[in-house]
Protein backbone atom coordinates (compact mmCIF):
# COMPACT_ATOMS: atom_id res chain seq x y z
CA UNK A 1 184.08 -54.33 -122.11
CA UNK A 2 186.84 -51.73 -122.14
CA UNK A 3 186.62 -49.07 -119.24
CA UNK A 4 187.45 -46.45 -121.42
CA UNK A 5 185.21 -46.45 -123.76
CA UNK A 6 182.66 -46.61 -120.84
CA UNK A 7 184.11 -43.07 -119.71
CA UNK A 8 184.68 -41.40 -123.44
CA UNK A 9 180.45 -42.88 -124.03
CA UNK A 10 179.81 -41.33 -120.63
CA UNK A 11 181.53 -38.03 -121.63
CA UNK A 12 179.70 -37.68 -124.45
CA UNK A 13 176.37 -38.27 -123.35
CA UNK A 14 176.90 -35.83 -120.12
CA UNK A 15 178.25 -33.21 -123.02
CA UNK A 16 175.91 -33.81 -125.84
CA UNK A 17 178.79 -33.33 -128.05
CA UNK A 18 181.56 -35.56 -129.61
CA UNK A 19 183.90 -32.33 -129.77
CA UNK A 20 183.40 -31.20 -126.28
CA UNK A 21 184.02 -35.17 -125.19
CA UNK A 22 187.18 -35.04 -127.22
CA UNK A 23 188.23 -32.37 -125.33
CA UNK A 24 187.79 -33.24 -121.53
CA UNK A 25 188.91 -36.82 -122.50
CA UNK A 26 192.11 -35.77 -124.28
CA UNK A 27 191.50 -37.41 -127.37
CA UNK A 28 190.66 -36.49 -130.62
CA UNK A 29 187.13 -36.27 -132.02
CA UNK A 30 188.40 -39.08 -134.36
CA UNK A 31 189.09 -41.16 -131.63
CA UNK A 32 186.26 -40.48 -129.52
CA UNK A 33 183.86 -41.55 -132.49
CA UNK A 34 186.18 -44.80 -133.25
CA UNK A 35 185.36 -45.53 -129.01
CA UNK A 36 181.88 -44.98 -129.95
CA UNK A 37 181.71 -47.64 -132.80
CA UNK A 38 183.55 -50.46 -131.34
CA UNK A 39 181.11 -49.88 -128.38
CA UNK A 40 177.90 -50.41 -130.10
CA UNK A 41 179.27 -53.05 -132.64
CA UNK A 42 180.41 -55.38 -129.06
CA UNK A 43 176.81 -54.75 -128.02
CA UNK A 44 175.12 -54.58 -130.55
CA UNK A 45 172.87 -51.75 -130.59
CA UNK A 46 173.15 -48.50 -131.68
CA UNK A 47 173.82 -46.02 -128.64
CA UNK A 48 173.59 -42.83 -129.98
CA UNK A 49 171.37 -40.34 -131.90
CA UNK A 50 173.14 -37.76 -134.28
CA UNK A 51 171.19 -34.96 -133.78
CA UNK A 52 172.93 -32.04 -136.20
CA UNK A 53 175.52 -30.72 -133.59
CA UNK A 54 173.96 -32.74 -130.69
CA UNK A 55 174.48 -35.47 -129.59
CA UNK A 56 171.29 -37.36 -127.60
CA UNK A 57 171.43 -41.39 -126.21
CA UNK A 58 169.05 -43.96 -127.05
CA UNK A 59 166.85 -45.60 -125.10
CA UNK A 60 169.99 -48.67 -125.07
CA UNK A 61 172.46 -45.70 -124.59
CA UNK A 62 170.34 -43.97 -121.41
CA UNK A 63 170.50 -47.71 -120.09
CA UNK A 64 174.15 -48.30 -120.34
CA UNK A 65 174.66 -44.72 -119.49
CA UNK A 66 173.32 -45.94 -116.23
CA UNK A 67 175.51 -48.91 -115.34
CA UNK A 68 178.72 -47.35 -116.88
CA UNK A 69 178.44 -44.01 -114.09
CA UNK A 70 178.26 -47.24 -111.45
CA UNK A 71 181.29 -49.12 -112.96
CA UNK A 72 183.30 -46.09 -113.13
CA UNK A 73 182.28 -44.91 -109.65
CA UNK A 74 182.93 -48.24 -108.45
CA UNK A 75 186.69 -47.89 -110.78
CA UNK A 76 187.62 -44.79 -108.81
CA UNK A 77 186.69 -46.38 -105.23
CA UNK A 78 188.96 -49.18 -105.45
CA UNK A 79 191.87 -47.03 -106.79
CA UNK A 80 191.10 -44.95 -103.89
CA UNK A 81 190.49 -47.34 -101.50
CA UNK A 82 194.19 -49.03 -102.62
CA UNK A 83 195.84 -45.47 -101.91
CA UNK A 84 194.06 -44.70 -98.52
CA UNK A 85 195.62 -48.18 -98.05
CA UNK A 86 198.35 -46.70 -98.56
CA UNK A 87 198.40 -43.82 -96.76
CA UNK A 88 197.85 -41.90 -100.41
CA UNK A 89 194.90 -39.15 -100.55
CA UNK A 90 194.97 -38.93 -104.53
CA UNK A 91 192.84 -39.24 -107.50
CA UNK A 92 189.85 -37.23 -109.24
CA UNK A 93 187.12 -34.89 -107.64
CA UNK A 94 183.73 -34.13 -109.93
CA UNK A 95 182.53 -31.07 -107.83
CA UNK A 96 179.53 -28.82 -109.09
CA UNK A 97 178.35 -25.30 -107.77
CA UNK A 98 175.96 -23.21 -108.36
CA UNK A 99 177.39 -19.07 -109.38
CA UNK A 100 178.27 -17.87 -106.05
CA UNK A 101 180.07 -20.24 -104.31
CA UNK A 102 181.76 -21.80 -107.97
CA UNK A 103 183.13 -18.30 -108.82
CA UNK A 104 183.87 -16.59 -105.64
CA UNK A 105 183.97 -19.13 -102.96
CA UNK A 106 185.31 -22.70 -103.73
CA UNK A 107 188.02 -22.07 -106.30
CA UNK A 108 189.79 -20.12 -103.06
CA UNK A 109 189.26 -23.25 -100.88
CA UNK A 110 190.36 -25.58 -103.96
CA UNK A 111 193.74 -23.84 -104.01
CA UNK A 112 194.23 -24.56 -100.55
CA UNK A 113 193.23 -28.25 -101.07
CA UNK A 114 195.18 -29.11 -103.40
CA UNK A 115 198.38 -27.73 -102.07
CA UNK A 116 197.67 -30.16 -99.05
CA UNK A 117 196.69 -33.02 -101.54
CA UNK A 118 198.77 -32.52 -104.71
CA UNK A 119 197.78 -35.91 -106.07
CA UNK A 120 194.26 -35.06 -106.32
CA UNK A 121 192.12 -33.55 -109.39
CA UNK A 122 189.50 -31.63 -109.24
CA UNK A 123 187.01 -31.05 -111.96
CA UNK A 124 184.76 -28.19 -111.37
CA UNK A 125 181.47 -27.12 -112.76
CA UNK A 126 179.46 -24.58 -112.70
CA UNK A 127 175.24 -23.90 -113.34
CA UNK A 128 172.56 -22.64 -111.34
CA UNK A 129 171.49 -24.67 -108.52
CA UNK A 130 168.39 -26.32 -109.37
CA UNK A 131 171.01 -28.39 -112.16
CA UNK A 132 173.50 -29.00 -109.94
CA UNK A 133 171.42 -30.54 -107.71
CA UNK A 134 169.74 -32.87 -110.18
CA UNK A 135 173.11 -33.43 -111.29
CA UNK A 136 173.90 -35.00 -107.85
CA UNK A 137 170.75 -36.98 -108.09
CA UNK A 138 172.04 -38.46 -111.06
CA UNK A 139 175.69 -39.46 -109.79
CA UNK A 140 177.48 -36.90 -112.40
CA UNK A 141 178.82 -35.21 -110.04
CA UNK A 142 180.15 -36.52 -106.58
CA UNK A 143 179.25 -33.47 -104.31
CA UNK A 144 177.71 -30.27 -105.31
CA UNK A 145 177.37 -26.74 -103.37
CA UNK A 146 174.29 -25.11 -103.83
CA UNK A 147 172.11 -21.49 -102.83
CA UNK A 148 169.24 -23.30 -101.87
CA UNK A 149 167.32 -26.37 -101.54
CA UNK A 150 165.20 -27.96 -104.28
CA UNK A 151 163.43 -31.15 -103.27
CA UNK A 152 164.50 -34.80 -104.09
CA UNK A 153 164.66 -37.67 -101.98
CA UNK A 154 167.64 -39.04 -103.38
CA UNK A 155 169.78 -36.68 -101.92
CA UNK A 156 171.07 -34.78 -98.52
CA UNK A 157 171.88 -31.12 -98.11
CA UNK A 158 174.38 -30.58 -95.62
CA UNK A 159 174.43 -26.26 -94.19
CA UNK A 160 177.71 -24.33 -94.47
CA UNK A 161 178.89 -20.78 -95.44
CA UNK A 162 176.12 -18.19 -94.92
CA UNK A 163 175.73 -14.98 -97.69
CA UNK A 164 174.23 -11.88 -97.10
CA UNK A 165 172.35 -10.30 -100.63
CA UNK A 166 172.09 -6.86 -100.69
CA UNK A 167 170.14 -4.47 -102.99
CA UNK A 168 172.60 -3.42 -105.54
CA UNK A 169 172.32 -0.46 -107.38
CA UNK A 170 174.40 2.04 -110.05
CA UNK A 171 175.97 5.30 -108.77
CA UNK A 172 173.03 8.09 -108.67
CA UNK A 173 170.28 5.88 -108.17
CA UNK A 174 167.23 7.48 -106.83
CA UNK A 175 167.25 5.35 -103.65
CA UNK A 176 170.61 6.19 -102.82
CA UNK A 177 168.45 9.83 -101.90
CA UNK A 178 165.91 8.37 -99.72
CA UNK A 179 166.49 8.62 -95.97
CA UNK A 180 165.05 5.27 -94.88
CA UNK A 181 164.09 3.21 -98.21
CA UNK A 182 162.01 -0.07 -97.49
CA UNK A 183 161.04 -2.89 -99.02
CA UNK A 184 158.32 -1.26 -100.60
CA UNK A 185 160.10 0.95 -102.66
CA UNK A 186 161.31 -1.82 -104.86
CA UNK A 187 158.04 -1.80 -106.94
CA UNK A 188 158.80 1.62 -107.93
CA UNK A 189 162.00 1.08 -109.76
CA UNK A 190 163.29 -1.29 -112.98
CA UNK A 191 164.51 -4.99 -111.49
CA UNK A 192 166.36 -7.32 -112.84
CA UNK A 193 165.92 -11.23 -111.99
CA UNK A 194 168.30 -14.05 -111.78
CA UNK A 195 166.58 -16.78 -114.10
CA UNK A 196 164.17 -19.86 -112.66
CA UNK A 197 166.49 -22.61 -111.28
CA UNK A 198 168.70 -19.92 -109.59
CA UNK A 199 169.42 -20.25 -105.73
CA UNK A 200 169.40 -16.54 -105.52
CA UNK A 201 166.23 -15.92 -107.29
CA UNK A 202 164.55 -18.92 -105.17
CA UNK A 203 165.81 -17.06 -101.99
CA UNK A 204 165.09 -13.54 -102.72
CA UNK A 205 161.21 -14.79 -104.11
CA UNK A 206 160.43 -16.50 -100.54
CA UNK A 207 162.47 -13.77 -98.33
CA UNK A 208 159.87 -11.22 -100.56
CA UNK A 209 156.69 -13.27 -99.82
CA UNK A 210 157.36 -13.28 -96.65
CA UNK A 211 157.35 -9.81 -96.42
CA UNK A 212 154.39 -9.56 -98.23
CA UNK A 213 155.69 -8.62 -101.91
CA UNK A 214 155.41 -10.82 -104.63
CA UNK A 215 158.02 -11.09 -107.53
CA UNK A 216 155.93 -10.84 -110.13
CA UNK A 217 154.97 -7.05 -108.38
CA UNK A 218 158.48 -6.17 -109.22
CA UNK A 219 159.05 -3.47 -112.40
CA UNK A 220 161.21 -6.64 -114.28
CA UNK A 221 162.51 -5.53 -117.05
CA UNK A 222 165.78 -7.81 -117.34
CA UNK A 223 166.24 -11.73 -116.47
CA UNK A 224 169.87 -13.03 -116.65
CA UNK A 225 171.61 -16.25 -116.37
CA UNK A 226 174.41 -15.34 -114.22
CA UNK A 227 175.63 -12.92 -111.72
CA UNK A 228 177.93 -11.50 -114.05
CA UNK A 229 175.63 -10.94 -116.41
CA UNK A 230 173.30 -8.89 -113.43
CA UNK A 231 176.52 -6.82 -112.17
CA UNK A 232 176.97 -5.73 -115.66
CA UNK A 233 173.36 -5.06 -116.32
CA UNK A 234 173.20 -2.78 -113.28
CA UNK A 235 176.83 -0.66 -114.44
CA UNK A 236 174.59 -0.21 -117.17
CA UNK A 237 171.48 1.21 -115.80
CA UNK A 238 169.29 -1.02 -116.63
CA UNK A 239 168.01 -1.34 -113.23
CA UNK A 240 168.66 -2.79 -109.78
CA UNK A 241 168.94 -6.51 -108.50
CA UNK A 242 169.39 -8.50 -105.32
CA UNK A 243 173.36 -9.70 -105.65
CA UNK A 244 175.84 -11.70 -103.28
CA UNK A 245 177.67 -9.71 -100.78
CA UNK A 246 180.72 -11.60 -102.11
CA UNK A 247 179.98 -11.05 -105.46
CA UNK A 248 180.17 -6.88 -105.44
CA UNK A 249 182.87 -6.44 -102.68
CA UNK A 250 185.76 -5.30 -105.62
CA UNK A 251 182.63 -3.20 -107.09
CA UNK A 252 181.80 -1.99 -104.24
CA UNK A 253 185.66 -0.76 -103.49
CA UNK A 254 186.14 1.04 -106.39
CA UNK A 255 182.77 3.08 -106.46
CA UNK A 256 181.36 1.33 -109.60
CA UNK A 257 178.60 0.06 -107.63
CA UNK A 258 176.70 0.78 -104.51
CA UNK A 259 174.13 -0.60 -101.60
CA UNK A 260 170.73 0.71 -100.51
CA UNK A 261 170.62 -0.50 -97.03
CA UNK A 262 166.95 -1.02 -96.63
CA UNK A 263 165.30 0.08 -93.35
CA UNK A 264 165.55 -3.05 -90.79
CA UNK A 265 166.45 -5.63 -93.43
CA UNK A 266 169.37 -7.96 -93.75
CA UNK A 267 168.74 -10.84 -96.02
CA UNK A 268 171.07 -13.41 -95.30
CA UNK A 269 170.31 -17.30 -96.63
CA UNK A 270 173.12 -20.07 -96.40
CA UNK A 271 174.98 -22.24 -99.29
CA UNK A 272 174.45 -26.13 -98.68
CA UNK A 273 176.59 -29.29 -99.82
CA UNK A 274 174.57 -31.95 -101.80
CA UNK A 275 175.39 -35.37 -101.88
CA UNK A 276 173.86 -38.52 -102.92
CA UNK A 277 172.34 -40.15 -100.32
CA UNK A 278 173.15 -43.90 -101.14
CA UNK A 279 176.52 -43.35 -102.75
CA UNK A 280 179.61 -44.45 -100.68
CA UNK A 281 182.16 -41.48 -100.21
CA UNK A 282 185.48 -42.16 -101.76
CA UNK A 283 188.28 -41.38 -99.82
CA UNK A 284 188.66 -37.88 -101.43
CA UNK A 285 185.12 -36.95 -101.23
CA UNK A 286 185.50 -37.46 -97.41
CA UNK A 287 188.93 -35.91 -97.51
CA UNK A 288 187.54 -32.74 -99.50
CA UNK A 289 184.34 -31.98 -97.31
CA UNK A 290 186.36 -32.24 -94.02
CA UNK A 291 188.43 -30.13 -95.30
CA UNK A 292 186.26 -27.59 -96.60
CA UNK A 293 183.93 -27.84 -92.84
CA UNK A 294 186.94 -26.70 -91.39
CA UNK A 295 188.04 -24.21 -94.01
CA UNK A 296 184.28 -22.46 -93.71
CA UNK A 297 184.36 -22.27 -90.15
CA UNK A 298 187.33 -19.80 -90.47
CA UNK A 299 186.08 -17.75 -93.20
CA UNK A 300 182.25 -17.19 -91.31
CA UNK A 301 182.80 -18.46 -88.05
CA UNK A 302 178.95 -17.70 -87.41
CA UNK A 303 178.31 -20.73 -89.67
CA UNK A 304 176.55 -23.79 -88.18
CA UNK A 305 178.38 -26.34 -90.33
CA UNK A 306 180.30 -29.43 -88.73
């Protein structure tokens, strides 16, 4: 059985799409099809349902989708394992974060990596947290970094960088006015909500019941997919949102946004690496978190990773 058809099948399932496959596999959709065929006709069975545009596995496809992510895995270790032999730190990286820390965290510390490991390639990508983690569960992606923590056994979350959120709010607002706004004075005012799955939104809903306040006592009027999509919302006027520190800072400089600091509250949570419990680390995985323990430590020295 040819390896590379095992990792073009894999790319489409993971996709859902022969096009997008084509793409991250360097092939043409032609090609990636032609894999496709040769695959089922050696075993027999057809692997994949042609859905309009998407592209879904059958129950023989979700099978072999299974022991190809292990053979490839197991691929990538041994190359590894021949280059640590060697002295060599090289090879691929499947990373996945959730907004934050895959938009204004990691791609800083990736730069960094790579210009001490040139040899290595990382693949990044980015969701909300809940998917990244059950990506990690499923071995698609070799180490994630997440907002928060959503249960399953088969993996371990590992504490690093900490964030502080901050109630973020357009020029003018009518809290900026108020001498010593509270917590309270969020039902009064439009809100707009990060979408279920989100790290933030899990966060900011426990901080708030812990104080007392449900979310669903909030004046929602908006929920978004993505910070960017919040920051935007709030230029707009649409209302006001919980948002990362990190996230606002260039806003923040230039005036186009602005922070009610809420009598005697600072809401900081923490980001946390997710791994797969079971799976050996490659060389690089190793390589990469040790790297990016240290690298934390000097950009929040408060931070209780090691």
């Amino acid at each position: 059985m040819d390896i590379r058809r095992l990792e073009v099948f894999c790319r489409v399932v993971e996709n859902k799409s022969f096009s997008k496959a084509a793409e991250e596999v360097y092939l043409s959709q032609p090609t990636v099809s032609e894999h496709i065929r040769l695959l089922e006709q050696f075993l027999g069975e057809r692997l994949l349902d042609r859905m309009g545009k998407t592209v879904l596995p059958t129950q023989a496809g979700e099978i072999l989708y299974r022991y190809a992510k292990d053979i490839l895995a197991t691929k990538e270790k041994a190359i590894s394992a021949i280059k640590s032999f060697r002295g060599e730190i090289s090879g691929k990286l499947t990373l996945g974060c959730s907004t934050i820390p895959g938009t204004y965290i990691i791609p800083y510390f990736i730069g960094s990596f790579i210009h001490k490991f040139p040899e290595v390639e990382v693949k990044l990508f980015t969701s909300d947290s809940r998917d990244i983690v059950h990506r990690v569960a499923r071995g698609e992606l070799e180490l994630g970094v997440v907002g928060a923590i959503f249960g399953s056994g088969k993996v371990h979350f590992d504490e690093i960088l900490g964030d502080e959120l901050v109630l973020t709010v357009f020029p003018g607002h009518e809290l900026l006015k108020k001498e010593r706004p509270t917590l309270l004075d969020l039902k009064k005012y439009p809100y707009i909500n990060r979408e279920y799955g989100s790290g933030t939104r899990k966060f900011v809903e426990k901080y708030l019941g812990e104080m007392g306040i449900e979310l669903g006592d909030l004046n929602i009027v908006l929920e978004v997919s993505s910070t960017e999509a919040v920051r935007h919302a709030i230029k707009a006027k649409v209302g006001m949102s919980f948002l990362s520190r990190r996230a606002v800072e260039d806003d923040l400089d230039c005036g186009s946004l602005e922070i009610v600091h809420l009598d005697d509250i600072k809401m900081v949570r923490h980001f946390y690496l997710v791994r797969l419990r079971k799976r050996t680390p490659s060389t690089i995985l190793s390589a990469f978190v040790g790297e990016l323990k240290r690298w934390s430590k000097l950009q929040d020295p408060d931070s209780d990773a090691v």
